[in-house]
C-alpha atoms as a PDB file:
ATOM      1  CA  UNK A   1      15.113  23.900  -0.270  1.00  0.00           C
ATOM      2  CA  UNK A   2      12.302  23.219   1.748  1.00  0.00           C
ATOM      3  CA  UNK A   3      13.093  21.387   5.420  1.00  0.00           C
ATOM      4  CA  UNK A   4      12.947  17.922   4.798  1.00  0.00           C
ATOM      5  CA  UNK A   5      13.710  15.260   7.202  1.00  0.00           C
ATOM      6  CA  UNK A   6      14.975  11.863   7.049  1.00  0.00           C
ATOM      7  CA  UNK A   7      11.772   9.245   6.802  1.00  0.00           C
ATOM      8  CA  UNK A   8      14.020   6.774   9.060  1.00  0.00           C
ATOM      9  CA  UNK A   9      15.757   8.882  11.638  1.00  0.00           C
ATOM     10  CA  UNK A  10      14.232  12.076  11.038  1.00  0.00           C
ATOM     11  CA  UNK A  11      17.782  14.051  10.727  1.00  0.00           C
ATOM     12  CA  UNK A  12      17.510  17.765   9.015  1.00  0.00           C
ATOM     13  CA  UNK A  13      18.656  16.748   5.440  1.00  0.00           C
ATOM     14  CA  UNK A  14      21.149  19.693   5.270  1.00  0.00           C
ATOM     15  CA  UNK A  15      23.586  17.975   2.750  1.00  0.00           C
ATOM     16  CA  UNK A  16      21.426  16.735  -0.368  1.00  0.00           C
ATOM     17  CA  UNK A  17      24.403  14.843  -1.558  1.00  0.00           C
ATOM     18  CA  UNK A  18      23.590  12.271   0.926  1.00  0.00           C
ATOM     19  CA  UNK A  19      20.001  11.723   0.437  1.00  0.00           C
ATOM     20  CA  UNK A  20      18.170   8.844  -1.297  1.00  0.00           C
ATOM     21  CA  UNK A  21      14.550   9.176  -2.645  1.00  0.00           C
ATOM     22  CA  UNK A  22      13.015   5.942  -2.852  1.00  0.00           C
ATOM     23  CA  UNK A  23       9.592   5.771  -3.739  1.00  0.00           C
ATOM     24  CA  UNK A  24       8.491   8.917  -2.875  1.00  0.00           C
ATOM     25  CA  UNK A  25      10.428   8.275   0.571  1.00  0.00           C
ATOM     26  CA  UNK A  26      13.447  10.374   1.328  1.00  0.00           C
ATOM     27  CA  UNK A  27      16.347   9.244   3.379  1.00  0.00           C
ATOM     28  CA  UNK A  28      19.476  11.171   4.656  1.00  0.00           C
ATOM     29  CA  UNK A  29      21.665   8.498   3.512  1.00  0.00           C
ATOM     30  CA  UNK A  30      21.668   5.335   2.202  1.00  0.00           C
ATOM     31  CA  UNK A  31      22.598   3.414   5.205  1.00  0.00           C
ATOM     32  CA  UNK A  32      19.088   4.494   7.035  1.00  0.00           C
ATOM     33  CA  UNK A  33      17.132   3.520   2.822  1.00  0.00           C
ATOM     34  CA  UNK A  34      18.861   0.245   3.626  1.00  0.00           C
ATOM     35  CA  UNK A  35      18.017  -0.141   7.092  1.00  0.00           C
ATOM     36  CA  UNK A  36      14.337   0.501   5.839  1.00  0.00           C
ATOM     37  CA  UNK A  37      14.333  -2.300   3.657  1.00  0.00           C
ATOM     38  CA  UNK A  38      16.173  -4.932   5.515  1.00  0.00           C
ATOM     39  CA  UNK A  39      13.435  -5.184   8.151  1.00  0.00           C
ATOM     40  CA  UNK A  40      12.983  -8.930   7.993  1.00  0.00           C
ATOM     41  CA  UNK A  41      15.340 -11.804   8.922  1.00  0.00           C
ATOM     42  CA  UNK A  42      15.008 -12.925   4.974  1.00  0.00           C
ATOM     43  CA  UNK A  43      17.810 -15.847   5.342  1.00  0.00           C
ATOM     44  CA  UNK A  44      20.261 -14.814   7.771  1.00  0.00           C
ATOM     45  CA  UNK A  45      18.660 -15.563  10.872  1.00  0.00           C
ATOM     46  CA  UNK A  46      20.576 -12.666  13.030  1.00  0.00           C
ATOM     47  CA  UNK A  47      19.188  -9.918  10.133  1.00  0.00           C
ATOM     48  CA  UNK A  48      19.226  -6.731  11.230  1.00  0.00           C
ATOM     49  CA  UNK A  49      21.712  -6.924  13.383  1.00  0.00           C
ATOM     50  CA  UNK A  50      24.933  -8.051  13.368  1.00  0.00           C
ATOM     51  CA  UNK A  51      27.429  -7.669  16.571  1.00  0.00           C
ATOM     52  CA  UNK A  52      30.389  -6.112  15.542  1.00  0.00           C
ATOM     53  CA  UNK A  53      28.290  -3.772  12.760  1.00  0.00           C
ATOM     54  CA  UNK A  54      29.523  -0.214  12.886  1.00  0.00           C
ATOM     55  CA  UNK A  55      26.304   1.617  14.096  1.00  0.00           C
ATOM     56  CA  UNK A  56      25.531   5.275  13.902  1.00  0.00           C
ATOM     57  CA  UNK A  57      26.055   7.429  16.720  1.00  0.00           C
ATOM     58  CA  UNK A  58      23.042   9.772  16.255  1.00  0.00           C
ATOM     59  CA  UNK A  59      20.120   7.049  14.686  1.00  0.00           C
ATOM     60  CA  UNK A  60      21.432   3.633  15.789  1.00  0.00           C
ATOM     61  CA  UNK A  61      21.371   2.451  11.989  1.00  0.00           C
ATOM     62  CA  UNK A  62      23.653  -0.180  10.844  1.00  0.00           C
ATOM     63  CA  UNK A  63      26.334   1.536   8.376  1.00  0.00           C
ATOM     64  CA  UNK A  64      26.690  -0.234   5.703  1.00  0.00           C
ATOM     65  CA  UNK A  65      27.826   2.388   2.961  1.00  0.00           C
ATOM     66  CA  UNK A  66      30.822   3.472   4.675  1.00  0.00           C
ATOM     67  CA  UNK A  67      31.307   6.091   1.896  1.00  0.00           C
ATOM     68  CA  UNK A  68      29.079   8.877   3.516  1.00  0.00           C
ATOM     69  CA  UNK A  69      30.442   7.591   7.203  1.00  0.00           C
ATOM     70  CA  UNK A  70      31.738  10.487   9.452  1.00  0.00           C
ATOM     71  CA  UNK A  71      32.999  10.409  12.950  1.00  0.00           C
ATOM     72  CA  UNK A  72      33.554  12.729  15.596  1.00  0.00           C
ATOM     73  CA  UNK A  73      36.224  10.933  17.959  1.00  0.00           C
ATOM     74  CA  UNK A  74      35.315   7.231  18.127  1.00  0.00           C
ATOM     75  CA  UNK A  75      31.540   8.152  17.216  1.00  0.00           C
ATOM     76  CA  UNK A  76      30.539   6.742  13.859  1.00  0.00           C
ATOM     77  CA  UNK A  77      27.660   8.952  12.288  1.00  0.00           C
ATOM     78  CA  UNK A  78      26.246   7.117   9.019  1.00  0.00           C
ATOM     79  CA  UNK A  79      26.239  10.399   7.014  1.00  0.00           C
ATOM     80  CA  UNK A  80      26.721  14.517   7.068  1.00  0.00           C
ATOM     81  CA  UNK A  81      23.408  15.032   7.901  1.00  0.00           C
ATOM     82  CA  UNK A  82      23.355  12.739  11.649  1.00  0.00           C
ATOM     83  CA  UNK A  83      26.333  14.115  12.264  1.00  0.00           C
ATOM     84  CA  UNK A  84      25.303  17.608  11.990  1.00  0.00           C
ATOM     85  CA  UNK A  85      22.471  16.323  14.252  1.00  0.00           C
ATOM     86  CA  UNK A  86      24.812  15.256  16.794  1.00  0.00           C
ATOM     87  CA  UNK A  87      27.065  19.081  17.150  1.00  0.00           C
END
């Protein structure tokens, strides 16, 4: 596999598993696909960002999928690939 990197964060995809194409865009995860498209306050008025939102170590990004989460210690990492960023 060629290197690709995440269109959001720009992590080394290393772990495919992870990665969402979306529309010819590719994404290590889907927590930084979402944090793409929820740019815009749309109706809640405090859109992105939330206080207590669980936010990845390595990119910043919101996680919202915690099903690709990791965590080194008390650092959240919104998937394999950030994490691996982070060693």
């Amino acid at each position: 596999m060629a290197t690709v990197r995440c269109d959001h964060c720009g992590a080394l995809i290393q772990d495919s598993a992870t990665m969402v194409d979306h529309g010819g865009l590719v994404y290590c995860c889907a927590n930084c696909s979402s944090a793409v498209e929820q740019q815009g306050s749309g109706s809640d008025p405090q859109s992105p960002e939330h206080e207590n939102d669980l936010r990845c170590r390595h990119c910043g990004t919101p996680i919202a999928d915690e099903s690709t989460m990791m965590s080194r210690g008390d650092d959240p990492y919104c998937c394999g690939n950030c994490y691996q960023m982070a060693a």
